[in-house]
Protein backbone atom coordinates (compact mmCIF):
# COMPACT_ATOMS: atom_id res chain seq x y z
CA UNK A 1 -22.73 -13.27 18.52
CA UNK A 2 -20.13 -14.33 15.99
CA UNK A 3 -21.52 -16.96 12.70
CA UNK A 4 -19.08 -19.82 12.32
CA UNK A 5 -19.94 -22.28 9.92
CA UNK A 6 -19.40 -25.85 11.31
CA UNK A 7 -16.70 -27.09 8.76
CA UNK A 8 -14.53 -24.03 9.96
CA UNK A 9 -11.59 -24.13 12.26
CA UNK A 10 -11.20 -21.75 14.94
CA UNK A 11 -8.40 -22.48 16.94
CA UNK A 12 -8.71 -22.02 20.76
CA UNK A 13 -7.44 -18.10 22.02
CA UNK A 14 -8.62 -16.53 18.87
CA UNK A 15 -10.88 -13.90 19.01
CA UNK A 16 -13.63 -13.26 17.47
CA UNK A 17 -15.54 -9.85 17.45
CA UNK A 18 -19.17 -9.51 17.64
CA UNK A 19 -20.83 -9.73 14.45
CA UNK A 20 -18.39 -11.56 12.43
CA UNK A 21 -19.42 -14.59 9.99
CA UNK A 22 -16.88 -16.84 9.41
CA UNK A 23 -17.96 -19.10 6.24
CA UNK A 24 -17.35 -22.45 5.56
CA UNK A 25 -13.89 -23.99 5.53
CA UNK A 26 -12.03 -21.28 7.12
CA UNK A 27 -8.84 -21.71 9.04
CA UNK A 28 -8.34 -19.05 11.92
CA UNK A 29 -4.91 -19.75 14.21
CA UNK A 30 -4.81 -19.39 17.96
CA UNK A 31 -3.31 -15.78 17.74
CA UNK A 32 -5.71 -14.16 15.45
CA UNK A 33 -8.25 -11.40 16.46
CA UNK A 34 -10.90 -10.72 13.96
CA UNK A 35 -12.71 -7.15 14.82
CA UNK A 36 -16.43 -6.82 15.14
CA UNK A 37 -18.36 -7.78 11.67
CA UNK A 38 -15.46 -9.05 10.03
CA UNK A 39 -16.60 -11.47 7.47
CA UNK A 40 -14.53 -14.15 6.05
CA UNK A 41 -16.58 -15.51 2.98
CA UNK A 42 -15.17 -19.65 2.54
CA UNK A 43 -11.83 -21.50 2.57
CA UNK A 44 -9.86 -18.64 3.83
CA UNK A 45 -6.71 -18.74 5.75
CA UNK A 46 -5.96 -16.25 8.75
CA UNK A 47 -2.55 -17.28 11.04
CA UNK A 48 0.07 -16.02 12.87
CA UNK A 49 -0.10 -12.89 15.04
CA UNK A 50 -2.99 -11.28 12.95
CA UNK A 51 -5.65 -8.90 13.40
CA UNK A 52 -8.46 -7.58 10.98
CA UNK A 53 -9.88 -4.61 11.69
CA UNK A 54 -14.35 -4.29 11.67
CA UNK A 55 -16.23 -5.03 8.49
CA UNK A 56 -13.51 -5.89 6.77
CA UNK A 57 -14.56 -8.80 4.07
CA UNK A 58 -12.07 -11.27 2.88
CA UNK A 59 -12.92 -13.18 -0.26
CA UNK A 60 -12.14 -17.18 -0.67
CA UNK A 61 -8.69 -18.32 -0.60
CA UNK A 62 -7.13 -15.67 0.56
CA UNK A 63 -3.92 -16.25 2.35
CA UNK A 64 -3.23 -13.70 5.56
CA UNK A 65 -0.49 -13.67 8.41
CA UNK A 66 1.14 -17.08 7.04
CA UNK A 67 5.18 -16.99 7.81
CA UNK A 68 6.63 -14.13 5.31
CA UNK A 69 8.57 -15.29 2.33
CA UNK A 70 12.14 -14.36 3.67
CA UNK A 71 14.73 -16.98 3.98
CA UNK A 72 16.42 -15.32 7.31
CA UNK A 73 12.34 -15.77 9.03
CA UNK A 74 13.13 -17.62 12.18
CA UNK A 75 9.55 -18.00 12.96
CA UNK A 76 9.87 -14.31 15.62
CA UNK A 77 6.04 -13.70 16.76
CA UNK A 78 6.10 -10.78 14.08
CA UNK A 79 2.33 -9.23 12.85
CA UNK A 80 0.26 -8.28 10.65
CA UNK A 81 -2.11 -5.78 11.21
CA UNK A 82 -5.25 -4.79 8.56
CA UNK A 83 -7.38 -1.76 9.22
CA UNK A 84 -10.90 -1.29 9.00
CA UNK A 85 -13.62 -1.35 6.18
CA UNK A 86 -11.37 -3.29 3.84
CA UNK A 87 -11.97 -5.48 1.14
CA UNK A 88 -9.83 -8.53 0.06
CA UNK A 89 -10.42 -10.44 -2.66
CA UNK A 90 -10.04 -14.17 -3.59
CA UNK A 91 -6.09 -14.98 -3.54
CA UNK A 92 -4.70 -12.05 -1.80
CA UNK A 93 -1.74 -12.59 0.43
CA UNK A 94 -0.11 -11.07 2.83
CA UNK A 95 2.62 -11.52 5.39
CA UNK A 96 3.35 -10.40 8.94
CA UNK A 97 6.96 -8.87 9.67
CA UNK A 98 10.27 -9.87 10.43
CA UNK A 99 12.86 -9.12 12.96
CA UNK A 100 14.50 -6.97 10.05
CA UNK A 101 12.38 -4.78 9.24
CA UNK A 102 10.61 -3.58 12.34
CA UNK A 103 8.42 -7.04 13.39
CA UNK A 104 5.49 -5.76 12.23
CA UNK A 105 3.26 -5.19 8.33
CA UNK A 106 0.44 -2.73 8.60
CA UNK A 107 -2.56 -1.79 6.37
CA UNK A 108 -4.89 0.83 6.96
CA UNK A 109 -8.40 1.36 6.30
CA UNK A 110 -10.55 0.98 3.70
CA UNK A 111 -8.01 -0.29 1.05
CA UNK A 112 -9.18 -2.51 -1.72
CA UNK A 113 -7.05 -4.86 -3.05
CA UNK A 114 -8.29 -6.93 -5.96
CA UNK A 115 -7.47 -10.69 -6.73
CA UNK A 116 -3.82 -12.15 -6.35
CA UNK A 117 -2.61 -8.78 -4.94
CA UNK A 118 0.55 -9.15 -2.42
CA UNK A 119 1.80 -7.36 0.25
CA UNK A 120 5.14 -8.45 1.53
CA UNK A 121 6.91 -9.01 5.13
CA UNK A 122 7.26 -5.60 6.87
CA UNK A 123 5.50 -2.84 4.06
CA UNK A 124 3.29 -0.22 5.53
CA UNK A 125 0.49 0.70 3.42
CA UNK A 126 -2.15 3.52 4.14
CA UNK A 127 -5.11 4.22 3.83
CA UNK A 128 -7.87 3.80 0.88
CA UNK A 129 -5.55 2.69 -1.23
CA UNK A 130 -6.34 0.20 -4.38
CA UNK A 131 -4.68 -2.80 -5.39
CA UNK A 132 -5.54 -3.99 -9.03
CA UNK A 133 -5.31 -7.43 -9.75
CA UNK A 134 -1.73 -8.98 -9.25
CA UNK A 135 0.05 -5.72 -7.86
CA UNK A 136 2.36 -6.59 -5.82
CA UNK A 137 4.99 -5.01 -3.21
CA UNK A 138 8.07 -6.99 -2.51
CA UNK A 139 9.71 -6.64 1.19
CA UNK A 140 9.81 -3.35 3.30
CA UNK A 141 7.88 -0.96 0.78
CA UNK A 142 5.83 2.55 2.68
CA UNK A 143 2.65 2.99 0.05
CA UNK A 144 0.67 6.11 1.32
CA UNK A 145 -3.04 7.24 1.22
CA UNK A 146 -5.11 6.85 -1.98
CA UNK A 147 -1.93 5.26 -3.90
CA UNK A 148 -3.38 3.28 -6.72
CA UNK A 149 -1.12 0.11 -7.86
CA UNK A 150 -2.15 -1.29 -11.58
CA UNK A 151 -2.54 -4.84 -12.24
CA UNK A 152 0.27 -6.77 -12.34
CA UNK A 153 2.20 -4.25 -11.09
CA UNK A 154 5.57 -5.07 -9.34
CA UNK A 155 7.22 -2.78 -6.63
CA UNK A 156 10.60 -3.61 -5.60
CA UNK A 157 11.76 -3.93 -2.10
CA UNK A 158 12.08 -0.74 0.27
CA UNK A 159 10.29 1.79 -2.65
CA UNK A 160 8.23 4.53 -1.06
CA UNK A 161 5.31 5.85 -3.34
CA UNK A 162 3.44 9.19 -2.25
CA UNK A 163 -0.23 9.31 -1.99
CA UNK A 164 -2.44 10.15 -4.41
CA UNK A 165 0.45 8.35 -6.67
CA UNK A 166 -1.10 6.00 -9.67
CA UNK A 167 1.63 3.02 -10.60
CA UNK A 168 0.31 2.07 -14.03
CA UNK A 169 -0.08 -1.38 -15.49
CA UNK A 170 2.69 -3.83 -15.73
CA UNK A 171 5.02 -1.23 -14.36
CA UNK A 172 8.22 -3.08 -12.39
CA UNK A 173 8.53 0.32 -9.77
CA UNK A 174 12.11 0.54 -8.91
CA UNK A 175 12.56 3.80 -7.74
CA UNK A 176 10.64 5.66 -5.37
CA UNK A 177 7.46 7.73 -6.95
CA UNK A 178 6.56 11.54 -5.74
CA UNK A 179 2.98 12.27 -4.33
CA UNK A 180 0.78 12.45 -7.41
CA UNK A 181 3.26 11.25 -9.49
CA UNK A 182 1.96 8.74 -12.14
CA UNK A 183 4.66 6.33 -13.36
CA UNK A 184 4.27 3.39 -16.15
CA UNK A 185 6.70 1.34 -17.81
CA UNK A 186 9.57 -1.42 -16.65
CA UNK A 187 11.56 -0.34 -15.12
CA UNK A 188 8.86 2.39 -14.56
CA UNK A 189 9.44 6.06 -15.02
CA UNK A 190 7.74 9.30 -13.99
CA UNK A 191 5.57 10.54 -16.81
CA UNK A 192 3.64 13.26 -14.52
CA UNK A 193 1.29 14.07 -12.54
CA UNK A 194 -2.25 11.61 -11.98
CA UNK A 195 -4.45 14.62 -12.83
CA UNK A 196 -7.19 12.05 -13.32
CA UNK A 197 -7.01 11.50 -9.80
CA UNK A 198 -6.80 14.32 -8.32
CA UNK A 199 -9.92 15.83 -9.58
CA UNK A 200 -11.88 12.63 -8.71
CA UNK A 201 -10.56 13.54 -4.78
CA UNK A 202 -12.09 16.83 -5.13
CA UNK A 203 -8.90 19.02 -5.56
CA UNK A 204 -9.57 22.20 -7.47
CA UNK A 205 -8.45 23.74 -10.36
CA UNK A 206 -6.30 26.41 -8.52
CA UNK A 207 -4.53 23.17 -6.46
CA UNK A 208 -4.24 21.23 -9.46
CA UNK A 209 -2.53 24.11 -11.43
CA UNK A 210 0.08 24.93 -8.45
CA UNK A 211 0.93 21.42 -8.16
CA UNK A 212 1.78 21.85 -12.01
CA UNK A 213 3.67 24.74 -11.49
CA UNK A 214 6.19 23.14 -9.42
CA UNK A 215 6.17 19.81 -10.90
CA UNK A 216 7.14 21.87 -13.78
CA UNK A 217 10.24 23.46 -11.75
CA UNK A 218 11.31 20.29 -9.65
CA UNK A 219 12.14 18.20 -13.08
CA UNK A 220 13.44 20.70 -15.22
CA UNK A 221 16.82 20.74 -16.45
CA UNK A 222 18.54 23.52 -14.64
CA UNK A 223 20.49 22.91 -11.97
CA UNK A 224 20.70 19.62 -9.54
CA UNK A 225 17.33 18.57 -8.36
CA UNK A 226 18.46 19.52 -4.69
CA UNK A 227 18.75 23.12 -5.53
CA UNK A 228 15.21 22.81 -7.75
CA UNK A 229 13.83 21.20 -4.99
CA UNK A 230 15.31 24.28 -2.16
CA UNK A 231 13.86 27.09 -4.87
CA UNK A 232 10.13 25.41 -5.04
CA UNK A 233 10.03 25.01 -1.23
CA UNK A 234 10.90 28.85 -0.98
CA UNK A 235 8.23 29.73 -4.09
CA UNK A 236 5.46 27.29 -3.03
CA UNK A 237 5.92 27.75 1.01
CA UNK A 238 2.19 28.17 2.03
CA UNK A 239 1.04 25.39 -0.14
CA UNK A 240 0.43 22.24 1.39
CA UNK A 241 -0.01 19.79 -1.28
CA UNK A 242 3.21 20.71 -3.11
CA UNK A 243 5.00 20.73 0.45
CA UNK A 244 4.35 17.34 0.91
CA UNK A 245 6.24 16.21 -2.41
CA UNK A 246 9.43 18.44 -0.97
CA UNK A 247 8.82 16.80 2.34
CA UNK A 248 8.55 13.24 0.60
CA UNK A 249 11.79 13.94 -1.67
CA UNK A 250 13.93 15.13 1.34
CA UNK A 251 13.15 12.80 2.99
CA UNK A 252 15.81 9.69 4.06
CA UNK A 253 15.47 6.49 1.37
CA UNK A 254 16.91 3.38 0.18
CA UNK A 255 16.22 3.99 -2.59
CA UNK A 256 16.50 6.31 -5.56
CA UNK A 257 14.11 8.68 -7.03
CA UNK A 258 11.87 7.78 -9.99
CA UNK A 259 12.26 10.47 -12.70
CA UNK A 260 11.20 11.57 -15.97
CA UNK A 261 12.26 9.17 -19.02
CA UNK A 262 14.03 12.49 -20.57
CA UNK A 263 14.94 14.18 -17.31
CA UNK A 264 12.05 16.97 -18.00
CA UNK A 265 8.30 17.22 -16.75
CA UNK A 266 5.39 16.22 -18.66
C-alpha cells in the first residue's frame, strides 16, 4: 500500500504505485502516475500529464510537469516522463512538452540532478546523467548517457551534448559538445577530452589512448573538419567509442559544433 500523509493532496485518477510515500504537503494532479516506491519527501509539486518512474525520490519543493515556460503553450496534454532510480533534489523543475517540439520531455534512469537544476519543455535526457546545482537546459536540448552538467551551467536551446561529455562550471553551452568532450567557458568551448571520466567508467588505457588519437586528427588544422572527420572514420573503423563521436558529428543539428578555442586539440 501507498503512505500519504494526511495534509497531502492527491487528486482523484492519479495513480499511485505500491510502495510509494508521499510526505506531507504534497500536491499530485489528476493525471499523474507515480511508479512503485516512488517517494516524494514534503511540499512537492507533481502536475500535468506526469509519470515517475520506481524509487525515484524527489526532494522538497520541487516543481515537476507544471505548464512549460513557452509563450506559444496552449495548455496541449503534452508529458513529462522521468525514469527510474532517480534522485531530485529540493527546487528542481521540470516541464512536460509542447506541440513544437514533439509533445513530450523524457528523462531516463538513474540521473541525479542536484538543487535548482532545470530541464526545459521538450529536452530528452539519458541515462545516469548528473545535474550540479543550477545547470540548466533551455528548450528542445538531447543530453546523452553519463553527461555531467556543472553548476550553474546554462545550455542553450536545441544543443546536443554526447555522453560521457562533462560541461564545466558556469559554462553558457552554445554549441553542440562531442562524446567525451569536456567544454568550459561562456560561451563555452571544447578544451578536450573528460579523461577524468572516462577512467572512473572503467575504459582502459588502450580506449582512452585511441579516443586521443582521433580527437587529435578530428580538430587539427588540415583540411575542413568534414574531410578530418571522413579520414578518422576510415582509420578508426572497428572502434566503437570513437565511431560514436563521427556518428554524433554527422549527424543532422540545429545547431553548430563546439570547437577548440584555437581551432586545435588539447
Amino acid at each position: 500500500m501507498p503512505e500519504i500523509h494526511s495534509s497531502a493532496v492527491v487528486s482523484d485518477g492519479a495513480v499511485i504505485g505500491e510502495g510509494a510515500r508521499i510526505g506531507p504537503f504534497c500536491v499530485v494532479g489528476e493525471n499523474v502516475v507515480l511508479g512503485e516506491g516512488v517517494e516524494l519527501m514534503s511540499h512537492v509539486v507533481v502536475d500535468g500529464h506526469t509519470t515517475i518512474g520506481a524509487r525515484t525520490r524527489v526532494f522538497p519543493f520541487a516543481s515537476l510537469g507544471q505548464p512549460p515556460q513557452h509563450l506559444k503553450f496552449a495548455g496541449e496534454p503534452s508529458k513529462l516522463m522521468i525514469g527510474s532510480d532517480c534522485v531530485i533534489r529540493e527546487q528542481v523543475t521540470m516541464s512536460p512538452g509542447t506541440s513544437f517540439g514533439g509533445m513530450e520531455t523524457v528523462v531516463g534512469d538513474n540521473c541525479y540532478f542536484m538543487i535548482g537544476a532545470h530541464v526545459a519543455h521538450d529536452c530528452h535526457v539519458g541515462n545516469h546523467v548528473l545535474f550540479i546545482n543550477n545547470a540548466t537546459l533551455a528548450g528542445h536540448c538531447r543530453v546523452q548517457d553519463y553527461a555531467i552538467l556543472g553548476g550553474l551551467a546554462a545550455v542553450h536551446q536545441w544543443v546536443r551534448i554526447g555522453k560521457y561529455a562533462f560541461i564545466g562550471g558556469l559554462s553558457g553551452v552554445e554549441n553542440d559538445v562531442i562524446p567525451f568532450g569536456s567544454v568550459l567557458g561562456n560561451r563555452a568551448y571544447l578544451g578536450g577530452l573528460n579523461i577524468v571520466g572516462l577512467k572512473r567508467q572503467g575504459f582502459d588505457r588502450e580506449a582512452i589512448h585511441t579516443v586521443r588519437q582521433a580527437y587529435r586528427m578530428l580538430f587539427s588544422n588540415e583540411g575542413t573538419l568534414m574531410e578530418r572527420v571522413e579520414d578518422v572514420a576510415q582509420l578508426f573503423a572497428e572502434h566503437q567509442l570513437v565511431m560514436d563521436i563521427v556518428d554524433f558529428i554527422r549527424a543532422d543539428s540545429d545547431r553548430a559544433l563546439c570547437t577548440p578555442r584555437n581551432g586545435r586539440g588539447g
